[in-house]
PDB file of N, CA and C in Angstrom:
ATOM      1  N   UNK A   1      86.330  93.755  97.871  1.00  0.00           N
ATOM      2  CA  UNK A   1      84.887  93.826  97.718  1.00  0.00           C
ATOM      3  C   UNK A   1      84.398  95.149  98.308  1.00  0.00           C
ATOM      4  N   UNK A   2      83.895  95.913  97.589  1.00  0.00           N
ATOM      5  CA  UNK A   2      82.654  96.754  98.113  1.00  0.00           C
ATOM      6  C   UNK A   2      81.094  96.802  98.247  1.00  0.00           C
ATOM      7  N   UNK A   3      80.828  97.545  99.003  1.00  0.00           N
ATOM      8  CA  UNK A   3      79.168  97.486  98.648  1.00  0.00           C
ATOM      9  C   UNK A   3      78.355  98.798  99.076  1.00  0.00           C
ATOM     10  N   UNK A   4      77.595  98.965  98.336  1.00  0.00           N
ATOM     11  CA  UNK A   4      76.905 100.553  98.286  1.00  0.00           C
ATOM     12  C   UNK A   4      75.316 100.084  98.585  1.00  0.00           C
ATOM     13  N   UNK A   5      74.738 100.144  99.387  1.00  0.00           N
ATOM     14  CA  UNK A   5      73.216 100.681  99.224  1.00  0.00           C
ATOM     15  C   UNK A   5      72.765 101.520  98.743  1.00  0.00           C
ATOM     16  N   UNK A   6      71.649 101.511  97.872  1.00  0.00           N
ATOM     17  CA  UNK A   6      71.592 102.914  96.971  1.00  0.00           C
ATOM     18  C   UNK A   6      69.783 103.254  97.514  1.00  0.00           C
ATOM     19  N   UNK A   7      69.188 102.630  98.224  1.00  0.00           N
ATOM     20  CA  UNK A   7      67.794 102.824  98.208  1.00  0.00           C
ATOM     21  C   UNK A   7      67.241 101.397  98.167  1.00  0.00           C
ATOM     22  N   UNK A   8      66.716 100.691  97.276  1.00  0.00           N
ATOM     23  CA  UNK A   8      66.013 100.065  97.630  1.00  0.00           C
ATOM     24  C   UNK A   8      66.875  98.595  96.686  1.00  0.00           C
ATOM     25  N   UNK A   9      68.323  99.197  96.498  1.00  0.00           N
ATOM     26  CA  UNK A   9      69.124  98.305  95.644  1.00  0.00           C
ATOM     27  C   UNK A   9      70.474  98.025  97.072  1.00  0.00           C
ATOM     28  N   UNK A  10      71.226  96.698  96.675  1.00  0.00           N
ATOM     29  CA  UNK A  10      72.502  96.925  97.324  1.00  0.00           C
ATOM     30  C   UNK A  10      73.214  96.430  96.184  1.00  0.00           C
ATOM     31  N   UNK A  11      74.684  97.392  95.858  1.00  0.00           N
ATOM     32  CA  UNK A  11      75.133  97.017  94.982  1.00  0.00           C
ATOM     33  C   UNK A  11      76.554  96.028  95.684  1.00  0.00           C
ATOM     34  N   UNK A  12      76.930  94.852  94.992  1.00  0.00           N
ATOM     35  CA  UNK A  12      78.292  94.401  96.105  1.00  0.00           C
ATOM     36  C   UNK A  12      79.070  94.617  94.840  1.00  0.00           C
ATOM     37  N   UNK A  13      80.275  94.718  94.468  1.00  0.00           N
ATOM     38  CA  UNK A  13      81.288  94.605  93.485  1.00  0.00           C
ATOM     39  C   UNK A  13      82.250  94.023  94.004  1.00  0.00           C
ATOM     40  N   UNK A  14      82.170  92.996  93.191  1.00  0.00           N
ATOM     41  CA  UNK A  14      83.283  91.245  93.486  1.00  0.00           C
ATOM     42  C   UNK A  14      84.296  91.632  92.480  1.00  0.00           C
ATOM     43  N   UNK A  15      85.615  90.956  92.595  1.00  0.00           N
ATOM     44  CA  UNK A  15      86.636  90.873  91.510  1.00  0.00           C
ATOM     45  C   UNK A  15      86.342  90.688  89.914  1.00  0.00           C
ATOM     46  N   UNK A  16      84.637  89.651  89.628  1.00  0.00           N
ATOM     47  CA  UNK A  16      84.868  89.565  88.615  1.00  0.00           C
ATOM     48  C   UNK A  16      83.184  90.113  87.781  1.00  0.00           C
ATOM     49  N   UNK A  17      82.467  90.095  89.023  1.00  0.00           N
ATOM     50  CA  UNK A  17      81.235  90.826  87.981  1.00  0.00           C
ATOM     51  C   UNK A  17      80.611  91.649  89.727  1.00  0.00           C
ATOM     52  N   UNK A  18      79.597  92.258  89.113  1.00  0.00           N
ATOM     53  CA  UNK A  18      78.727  93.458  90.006  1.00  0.00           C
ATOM     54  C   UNK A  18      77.189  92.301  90.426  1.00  0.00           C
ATOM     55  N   UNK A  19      77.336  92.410  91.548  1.00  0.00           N
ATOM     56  CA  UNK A  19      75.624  91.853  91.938  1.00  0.00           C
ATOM     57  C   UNK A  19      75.334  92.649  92.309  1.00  0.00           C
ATOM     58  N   UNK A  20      73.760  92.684  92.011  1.00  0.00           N
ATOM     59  CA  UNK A  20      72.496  93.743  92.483  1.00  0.00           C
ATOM     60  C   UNK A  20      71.441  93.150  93.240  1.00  0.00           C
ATOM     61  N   UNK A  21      71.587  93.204  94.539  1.00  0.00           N
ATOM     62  CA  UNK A  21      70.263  92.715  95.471  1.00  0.00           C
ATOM     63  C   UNK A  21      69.321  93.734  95.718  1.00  0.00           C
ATOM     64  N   UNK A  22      68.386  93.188  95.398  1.00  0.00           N
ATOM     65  CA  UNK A  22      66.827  94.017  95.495  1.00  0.00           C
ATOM     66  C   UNK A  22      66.014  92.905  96.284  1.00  0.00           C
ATOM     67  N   UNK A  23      65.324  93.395  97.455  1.00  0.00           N
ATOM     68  CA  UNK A  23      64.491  92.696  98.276  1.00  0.00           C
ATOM     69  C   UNK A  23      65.356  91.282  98.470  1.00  0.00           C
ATOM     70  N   UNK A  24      64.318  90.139  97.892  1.00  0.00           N
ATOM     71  CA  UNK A  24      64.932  88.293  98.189  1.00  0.00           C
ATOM     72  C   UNK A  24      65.693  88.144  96.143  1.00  0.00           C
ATOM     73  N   UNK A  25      66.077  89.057  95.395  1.00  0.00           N
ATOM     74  CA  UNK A  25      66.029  89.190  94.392  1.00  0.00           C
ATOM     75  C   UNK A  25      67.783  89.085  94.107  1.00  0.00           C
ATOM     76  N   UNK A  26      68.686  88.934  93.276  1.00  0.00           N
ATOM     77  CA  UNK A  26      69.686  88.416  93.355  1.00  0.00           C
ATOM     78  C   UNK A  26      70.154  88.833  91.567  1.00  0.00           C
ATOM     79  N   UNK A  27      71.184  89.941  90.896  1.00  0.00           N
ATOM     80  CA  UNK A  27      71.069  89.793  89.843  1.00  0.00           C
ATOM     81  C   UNK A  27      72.518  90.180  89.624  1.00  0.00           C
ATOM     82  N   UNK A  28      73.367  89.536  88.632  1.00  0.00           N
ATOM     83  CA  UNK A  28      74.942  89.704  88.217  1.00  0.00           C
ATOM     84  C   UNK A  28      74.971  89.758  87.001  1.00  0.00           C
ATOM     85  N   UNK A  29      75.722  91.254  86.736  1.00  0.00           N
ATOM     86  CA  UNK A  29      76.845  91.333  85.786  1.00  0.00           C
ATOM     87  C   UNK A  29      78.186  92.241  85.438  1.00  0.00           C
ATOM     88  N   UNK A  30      78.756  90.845  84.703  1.00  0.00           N
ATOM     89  CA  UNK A  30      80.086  91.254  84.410  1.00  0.00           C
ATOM     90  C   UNK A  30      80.532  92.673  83.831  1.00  0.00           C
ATOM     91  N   UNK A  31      81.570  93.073  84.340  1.00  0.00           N
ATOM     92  CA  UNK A  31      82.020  94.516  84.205  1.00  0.00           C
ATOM     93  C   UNK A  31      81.842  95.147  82.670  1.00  0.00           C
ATOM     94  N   UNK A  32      81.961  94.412  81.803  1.00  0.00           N
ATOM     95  CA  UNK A  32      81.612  94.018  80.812  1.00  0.00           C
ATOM     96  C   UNK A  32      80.554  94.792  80.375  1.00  0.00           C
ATOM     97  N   UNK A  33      79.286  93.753  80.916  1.00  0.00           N
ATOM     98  CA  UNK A  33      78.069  94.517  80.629  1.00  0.00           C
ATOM     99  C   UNK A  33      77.390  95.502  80.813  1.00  0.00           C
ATOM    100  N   UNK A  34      78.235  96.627  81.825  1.00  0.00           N
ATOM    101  CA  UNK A  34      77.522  97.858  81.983  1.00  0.00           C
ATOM    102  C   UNK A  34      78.541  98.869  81.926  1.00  0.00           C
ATOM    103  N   UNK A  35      78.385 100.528  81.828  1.00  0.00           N
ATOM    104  CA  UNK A  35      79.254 101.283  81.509  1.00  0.00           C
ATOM    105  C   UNK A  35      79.594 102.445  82.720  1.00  0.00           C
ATOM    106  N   UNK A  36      80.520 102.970  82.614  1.00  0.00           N
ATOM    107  CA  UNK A  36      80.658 103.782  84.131  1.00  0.00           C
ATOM    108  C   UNK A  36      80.985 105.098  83.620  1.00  0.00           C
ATOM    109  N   UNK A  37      80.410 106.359  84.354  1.00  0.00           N
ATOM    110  CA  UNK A  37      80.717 107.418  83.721  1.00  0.00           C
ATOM    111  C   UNK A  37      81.142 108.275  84.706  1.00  0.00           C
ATOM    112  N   UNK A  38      81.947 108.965  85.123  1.00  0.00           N
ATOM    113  CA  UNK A  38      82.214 109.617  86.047  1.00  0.00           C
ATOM    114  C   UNK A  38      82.124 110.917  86.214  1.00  0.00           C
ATOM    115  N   UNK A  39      82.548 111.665  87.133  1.00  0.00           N
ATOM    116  CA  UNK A  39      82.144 113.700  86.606  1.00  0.00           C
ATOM    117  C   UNK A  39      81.719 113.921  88.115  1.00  0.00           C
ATOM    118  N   UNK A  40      81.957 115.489  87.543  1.00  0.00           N
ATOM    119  CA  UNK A  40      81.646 116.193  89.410  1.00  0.00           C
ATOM    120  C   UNK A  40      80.288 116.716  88.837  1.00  0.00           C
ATOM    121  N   UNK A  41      79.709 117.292  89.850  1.00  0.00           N
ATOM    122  CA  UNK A  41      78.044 118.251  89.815  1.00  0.00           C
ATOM    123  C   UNK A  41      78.292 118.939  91.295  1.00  0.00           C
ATOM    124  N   UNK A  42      77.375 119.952  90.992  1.00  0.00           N
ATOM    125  CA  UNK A  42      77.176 120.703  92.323  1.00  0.00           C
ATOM    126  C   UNK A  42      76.098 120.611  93.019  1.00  0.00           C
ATOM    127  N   UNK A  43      75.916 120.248  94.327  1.00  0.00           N
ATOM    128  CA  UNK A  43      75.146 119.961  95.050  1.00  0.00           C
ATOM    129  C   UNK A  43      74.386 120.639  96.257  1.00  0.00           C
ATOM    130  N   UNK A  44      73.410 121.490  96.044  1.00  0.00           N
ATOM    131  CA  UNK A  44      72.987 122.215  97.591  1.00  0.00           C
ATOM    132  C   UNK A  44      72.883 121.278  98.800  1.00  0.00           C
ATOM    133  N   UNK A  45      73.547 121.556  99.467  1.00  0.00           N
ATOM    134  CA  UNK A  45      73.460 120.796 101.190  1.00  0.00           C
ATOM    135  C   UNK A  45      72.560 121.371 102.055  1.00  0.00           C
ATOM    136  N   UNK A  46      71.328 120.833 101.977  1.00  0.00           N
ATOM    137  CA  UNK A  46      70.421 120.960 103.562  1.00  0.00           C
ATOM    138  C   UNK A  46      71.136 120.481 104.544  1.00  0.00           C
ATOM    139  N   UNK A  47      72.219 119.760 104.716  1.00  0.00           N
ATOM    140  CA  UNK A  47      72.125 118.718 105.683  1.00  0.00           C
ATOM    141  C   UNK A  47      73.576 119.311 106.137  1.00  0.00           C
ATOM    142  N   UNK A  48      74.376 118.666 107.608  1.00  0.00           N
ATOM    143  CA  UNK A  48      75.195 119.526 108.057  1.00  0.00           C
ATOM    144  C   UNK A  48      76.314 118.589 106.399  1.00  0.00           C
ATOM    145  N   UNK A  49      77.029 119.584 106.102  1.00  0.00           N
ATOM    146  CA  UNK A  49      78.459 119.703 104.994  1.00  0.00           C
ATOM    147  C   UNK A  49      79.554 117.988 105.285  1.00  0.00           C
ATOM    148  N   UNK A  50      79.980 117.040 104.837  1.00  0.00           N
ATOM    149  CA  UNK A  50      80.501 116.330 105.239  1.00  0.00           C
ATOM    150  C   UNK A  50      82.011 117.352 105.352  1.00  0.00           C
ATOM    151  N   UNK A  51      83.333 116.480 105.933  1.00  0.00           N
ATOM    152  CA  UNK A  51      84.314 117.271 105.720  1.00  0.00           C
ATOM    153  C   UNK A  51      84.997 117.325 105.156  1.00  0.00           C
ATOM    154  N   UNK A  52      85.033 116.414 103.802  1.00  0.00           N
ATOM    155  CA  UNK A  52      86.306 116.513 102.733  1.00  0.00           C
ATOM    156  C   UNK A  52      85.409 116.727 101.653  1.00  0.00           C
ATOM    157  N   UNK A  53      84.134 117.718 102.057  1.00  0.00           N
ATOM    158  CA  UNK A  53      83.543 118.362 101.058  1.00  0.00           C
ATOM    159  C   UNK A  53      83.835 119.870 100.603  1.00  0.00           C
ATOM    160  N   UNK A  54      84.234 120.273  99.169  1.00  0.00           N
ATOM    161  CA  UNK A  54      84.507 121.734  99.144  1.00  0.00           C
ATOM    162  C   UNK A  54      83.290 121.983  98.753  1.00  0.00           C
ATOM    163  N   UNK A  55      83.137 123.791  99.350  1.00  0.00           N
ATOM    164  CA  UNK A  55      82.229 124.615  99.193  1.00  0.00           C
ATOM    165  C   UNK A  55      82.620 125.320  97.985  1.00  0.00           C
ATOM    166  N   UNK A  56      81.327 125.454  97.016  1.00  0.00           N
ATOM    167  CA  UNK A  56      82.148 126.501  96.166  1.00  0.00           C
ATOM    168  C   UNK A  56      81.120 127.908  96.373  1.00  0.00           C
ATOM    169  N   UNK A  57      80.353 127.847  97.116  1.00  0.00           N
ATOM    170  CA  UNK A  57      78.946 129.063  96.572  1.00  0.00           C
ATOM    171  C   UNK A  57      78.361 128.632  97.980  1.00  0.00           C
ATOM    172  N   UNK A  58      77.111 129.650  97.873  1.00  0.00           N
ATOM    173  CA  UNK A  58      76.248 129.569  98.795  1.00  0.00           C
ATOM    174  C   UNK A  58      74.912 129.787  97.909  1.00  0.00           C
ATOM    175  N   UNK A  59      73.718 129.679  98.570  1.00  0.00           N
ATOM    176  CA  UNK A  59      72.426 129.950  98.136  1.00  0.00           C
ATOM    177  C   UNK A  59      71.399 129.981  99.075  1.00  0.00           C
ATOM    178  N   UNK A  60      70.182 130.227  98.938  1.00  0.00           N
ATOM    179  CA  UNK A  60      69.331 130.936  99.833  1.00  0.00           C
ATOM    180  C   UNK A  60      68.203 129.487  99.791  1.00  0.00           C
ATOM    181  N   UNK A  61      67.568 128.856 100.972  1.00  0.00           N
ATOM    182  CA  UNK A  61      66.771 127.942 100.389  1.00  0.00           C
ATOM    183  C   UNK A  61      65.502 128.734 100.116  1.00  0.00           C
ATOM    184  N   UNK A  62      64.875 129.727 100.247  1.00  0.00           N
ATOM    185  CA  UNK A  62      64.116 130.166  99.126  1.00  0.00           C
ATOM    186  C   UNK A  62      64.753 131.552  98.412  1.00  0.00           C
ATOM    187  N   UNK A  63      65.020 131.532  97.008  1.00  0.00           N
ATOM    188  CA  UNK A  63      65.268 132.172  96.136  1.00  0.00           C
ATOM    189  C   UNK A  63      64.461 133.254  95.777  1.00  0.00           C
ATOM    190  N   UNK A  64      64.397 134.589  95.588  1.00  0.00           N
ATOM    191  CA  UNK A  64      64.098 135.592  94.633  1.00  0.00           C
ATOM    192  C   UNK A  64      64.264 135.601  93.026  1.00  0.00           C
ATOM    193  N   UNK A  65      63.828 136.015  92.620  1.00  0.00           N
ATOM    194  CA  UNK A  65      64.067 136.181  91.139  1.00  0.00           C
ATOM    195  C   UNK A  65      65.490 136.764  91.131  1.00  0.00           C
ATOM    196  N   UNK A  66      66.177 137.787  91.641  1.00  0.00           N
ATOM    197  CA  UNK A  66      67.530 138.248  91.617  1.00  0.00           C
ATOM    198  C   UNK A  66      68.608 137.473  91.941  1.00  0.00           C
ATOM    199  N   UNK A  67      68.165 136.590  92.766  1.00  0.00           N
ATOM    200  CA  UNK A  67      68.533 136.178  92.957  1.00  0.00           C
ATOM    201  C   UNK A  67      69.213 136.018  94.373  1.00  0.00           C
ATOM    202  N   UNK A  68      68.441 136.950  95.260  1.00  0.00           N
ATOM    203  CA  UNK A  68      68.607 137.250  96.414  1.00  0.00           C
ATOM    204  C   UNK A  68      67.886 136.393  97.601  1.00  0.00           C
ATOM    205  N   UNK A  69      67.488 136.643  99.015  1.00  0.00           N
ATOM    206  CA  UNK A  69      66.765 136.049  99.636  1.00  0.00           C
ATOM    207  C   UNK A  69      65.310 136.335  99.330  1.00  0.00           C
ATOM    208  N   UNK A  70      64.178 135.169 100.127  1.00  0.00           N
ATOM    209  CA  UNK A  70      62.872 135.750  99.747  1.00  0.00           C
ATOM    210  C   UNK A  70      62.704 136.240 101.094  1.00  0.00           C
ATOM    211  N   UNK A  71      62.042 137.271 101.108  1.00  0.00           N
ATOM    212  CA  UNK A  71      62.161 137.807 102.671  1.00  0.00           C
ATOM    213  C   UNK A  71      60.971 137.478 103.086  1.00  0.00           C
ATOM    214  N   UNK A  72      59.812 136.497 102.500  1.00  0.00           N
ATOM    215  CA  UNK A  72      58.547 136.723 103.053  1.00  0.00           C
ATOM    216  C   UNK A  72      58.839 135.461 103.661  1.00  0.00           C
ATOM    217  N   UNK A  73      59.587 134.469 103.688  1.00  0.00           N
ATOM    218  CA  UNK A  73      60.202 133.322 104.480  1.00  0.00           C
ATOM    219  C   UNK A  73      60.724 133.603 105.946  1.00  0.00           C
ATOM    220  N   UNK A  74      60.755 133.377 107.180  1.00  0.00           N
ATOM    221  CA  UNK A  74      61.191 133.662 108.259  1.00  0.00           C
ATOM    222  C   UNK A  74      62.493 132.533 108.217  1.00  0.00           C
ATOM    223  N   UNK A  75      62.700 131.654 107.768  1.00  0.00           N
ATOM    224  CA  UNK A  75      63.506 130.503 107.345  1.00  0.00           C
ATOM    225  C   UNK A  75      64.066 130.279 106.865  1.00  0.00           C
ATOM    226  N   UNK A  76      64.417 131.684 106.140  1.00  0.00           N
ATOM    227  CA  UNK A  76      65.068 131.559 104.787  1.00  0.00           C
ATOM    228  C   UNK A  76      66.493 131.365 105.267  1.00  0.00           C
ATOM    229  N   UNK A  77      67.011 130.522 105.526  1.00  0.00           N
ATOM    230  CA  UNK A  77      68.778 130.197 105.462  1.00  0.00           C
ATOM    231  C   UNK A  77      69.527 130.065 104.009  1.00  0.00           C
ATOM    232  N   UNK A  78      70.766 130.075 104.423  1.00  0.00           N
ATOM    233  CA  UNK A  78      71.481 130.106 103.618  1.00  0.00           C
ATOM    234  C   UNK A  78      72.207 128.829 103.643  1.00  0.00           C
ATOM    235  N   UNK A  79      72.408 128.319 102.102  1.00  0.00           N
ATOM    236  CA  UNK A  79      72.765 126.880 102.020  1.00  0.00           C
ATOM    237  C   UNK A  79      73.963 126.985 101.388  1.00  0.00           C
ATOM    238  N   UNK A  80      74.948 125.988 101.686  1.00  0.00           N
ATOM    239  CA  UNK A  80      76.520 125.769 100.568  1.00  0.00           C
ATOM    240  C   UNK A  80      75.821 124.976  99.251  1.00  0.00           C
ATOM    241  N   UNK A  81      76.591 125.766  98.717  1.00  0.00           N
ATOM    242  CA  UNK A  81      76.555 124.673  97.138  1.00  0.00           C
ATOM    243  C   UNK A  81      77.848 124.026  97.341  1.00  0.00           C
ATOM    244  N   UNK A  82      77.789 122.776  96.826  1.00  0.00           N
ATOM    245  CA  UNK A  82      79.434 122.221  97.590  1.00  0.00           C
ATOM    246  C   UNK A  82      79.336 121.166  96.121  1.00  0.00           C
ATOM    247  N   UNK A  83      81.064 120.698  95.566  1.00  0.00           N
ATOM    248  CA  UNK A  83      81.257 120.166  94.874  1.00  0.00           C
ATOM    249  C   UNK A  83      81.034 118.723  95.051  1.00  0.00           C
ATOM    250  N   UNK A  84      80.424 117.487  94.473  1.00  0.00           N
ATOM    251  CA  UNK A  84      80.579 115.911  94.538  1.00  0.00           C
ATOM    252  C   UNK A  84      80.705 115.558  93.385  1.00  0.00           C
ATOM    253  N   UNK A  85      81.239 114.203  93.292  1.00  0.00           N
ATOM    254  CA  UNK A  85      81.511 113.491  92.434  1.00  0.00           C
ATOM    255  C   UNK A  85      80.494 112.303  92.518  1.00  0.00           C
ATOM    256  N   UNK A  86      80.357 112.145  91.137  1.00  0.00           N
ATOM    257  CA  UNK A  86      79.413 111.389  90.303  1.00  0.00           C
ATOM    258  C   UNK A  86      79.620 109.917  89.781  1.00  0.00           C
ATOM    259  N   UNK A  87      79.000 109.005  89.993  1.00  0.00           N
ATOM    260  CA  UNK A  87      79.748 107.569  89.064  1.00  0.00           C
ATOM    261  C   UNK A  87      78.292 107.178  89.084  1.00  0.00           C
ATOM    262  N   UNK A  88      78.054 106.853  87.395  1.00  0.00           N
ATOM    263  CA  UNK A  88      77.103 106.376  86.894  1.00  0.00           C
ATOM    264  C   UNK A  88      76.981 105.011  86.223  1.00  0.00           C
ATOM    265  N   UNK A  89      76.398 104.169  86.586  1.00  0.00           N
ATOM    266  CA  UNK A  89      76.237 102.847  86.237  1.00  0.00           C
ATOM    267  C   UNK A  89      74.998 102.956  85.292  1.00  0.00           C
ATOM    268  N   UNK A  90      75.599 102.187  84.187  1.00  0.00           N
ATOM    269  CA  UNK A  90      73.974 102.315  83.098  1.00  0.00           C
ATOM    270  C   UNK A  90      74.921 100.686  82.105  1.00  0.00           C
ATOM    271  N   UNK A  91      73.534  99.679  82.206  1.00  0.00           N
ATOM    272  CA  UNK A  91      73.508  98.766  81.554  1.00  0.00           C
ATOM    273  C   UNK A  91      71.925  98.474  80.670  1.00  0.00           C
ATOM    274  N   UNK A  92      72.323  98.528  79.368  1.00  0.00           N
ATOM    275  CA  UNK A  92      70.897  97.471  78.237  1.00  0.00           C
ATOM    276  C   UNK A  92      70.634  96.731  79.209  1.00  0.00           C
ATOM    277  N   UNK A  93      70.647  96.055  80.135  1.00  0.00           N
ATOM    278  CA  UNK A  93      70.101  95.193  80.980  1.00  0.00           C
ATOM    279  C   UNK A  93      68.924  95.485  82.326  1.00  0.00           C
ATOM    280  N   UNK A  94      69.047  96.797  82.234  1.00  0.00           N
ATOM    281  CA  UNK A  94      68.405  97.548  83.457  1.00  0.00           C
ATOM    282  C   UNK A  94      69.091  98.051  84.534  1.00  0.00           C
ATOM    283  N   UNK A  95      70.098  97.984  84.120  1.00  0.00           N
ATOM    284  CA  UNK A  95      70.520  99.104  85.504  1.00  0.00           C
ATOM    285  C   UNK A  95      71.235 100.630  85.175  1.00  0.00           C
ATOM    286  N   UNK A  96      70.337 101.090  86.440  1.00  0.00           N
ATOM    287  CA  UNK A  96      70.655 102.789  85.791  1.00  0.00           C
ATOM    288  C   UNK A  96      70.824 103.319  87.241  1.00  0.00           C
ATOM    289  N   UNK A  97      71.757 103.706  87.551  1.00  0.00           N
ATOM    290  CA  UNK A  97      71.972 103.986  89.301  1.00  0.00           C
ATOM    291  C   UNK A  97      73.482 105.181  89.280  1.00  0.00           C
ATOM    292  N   UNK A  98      72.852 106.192  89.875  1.00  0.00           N
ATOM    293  CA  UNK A  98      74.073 107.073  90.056  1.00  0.00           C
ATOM    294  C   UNK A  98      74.599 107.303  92.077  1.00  0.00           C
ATOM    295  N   UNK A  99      75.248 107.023  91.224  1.00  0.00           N
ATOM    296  CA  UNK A  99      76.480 107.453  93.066  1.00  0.00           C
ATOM    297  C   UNK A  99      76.876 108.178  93.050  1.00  0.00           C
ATOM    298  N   UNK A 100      76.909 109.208  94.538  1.00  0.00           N
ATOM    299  CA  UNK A 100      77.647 110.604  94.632  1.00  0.00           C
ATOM    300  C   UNK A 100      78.513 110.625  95.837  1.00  0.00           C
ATOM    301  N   UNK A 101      79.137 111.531  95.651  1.00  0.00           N
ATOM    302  CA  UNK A 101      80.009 111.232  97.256  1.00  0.00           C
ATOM    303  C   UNK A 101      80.484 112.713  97.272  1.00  0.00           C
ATOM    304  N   UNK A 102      80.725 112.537  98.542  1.00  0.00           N
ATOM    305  CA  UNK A 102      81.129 113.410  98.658  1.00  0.00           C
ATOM    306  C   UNK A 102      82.489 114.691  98.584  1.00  0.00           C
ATOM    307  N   UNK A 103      82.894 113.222  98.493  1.00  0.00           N
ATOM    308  CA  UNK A 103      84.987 114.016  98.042  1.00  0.00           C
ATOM    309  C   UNK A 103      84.792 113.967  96.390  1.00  0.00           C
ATOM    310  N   UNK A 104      85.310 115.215  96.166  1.00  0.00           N
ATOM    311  CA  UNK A 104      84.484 115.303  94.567  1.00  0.00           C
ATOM    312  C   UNK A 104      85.763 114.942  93.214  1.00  0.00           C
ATOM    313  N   UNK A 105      86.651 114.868  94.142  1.00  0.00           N
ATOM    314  CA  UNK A 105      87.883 113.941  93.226  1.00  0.00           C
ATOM    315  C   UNK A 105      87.997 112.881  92.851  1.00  0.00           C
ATOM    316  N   UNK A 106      88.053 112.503  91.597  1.00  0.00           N
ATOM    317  CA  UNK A 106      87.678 111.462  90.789  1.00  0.00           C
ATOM    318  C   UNK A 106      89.436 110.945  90.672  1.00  0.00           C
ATOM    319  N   UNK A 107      89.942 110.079  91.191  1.00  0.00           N
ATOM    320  CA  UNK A 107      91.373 109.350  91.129  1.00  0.00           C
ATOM    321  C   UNK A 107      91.114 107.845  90.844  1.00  0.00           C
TER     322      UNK A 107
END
């Protein structure tokens, strides 16, 4: 069994279907009924880098048109763009919820 909080959802995944608790709210289905899509994206990190995260880039949190720093910012740091991986849950039934993580290898 696992279980993910996603916000204002908890997802548990049992052996034979997915429940979705929302508030006192209670909703299941089978693997069946929804589809999973997986894939990396790149992600700017405000926040400190987890550690089995790769960096691929850096970026400025405020941007220039060149793409350089904005210098009229005193704040302007510099951020990693770092690789994660993606798993997307989408069911005709209503559920549409993406998960990211941070180790961006999909096995």
């Amino acid at each position: 069994m696992a279980t993910f909080k996603t916000g204002r959802e908890t997802l548990v995944f049992l052996p034979d279907r997915l429940l979705i608790l929302q508030g006192l709210s209670i909703g299941a289905l089978t693997y069946e009924d929804f589809t999973v899509r997986t894939g990396i994206t790149r992600f700017i990190e405000s926040d400190v880098v987890p550690k089995d995260t790769t960096v691929v880039d850096h970026t400025w949190k405020y941007v220039n048109k060149s793409g350089g720093p904005d210098k009229r910012f005193k704040d302007n740091r510099q951020l990693p763009v770092c690789l994660y991986g993606e798993m997307e849950l989408r069911s005709p039934k209503g559920l549409h919820t993406l998960l990211m993580f941070s180790n961006a290898s999909i096995e």
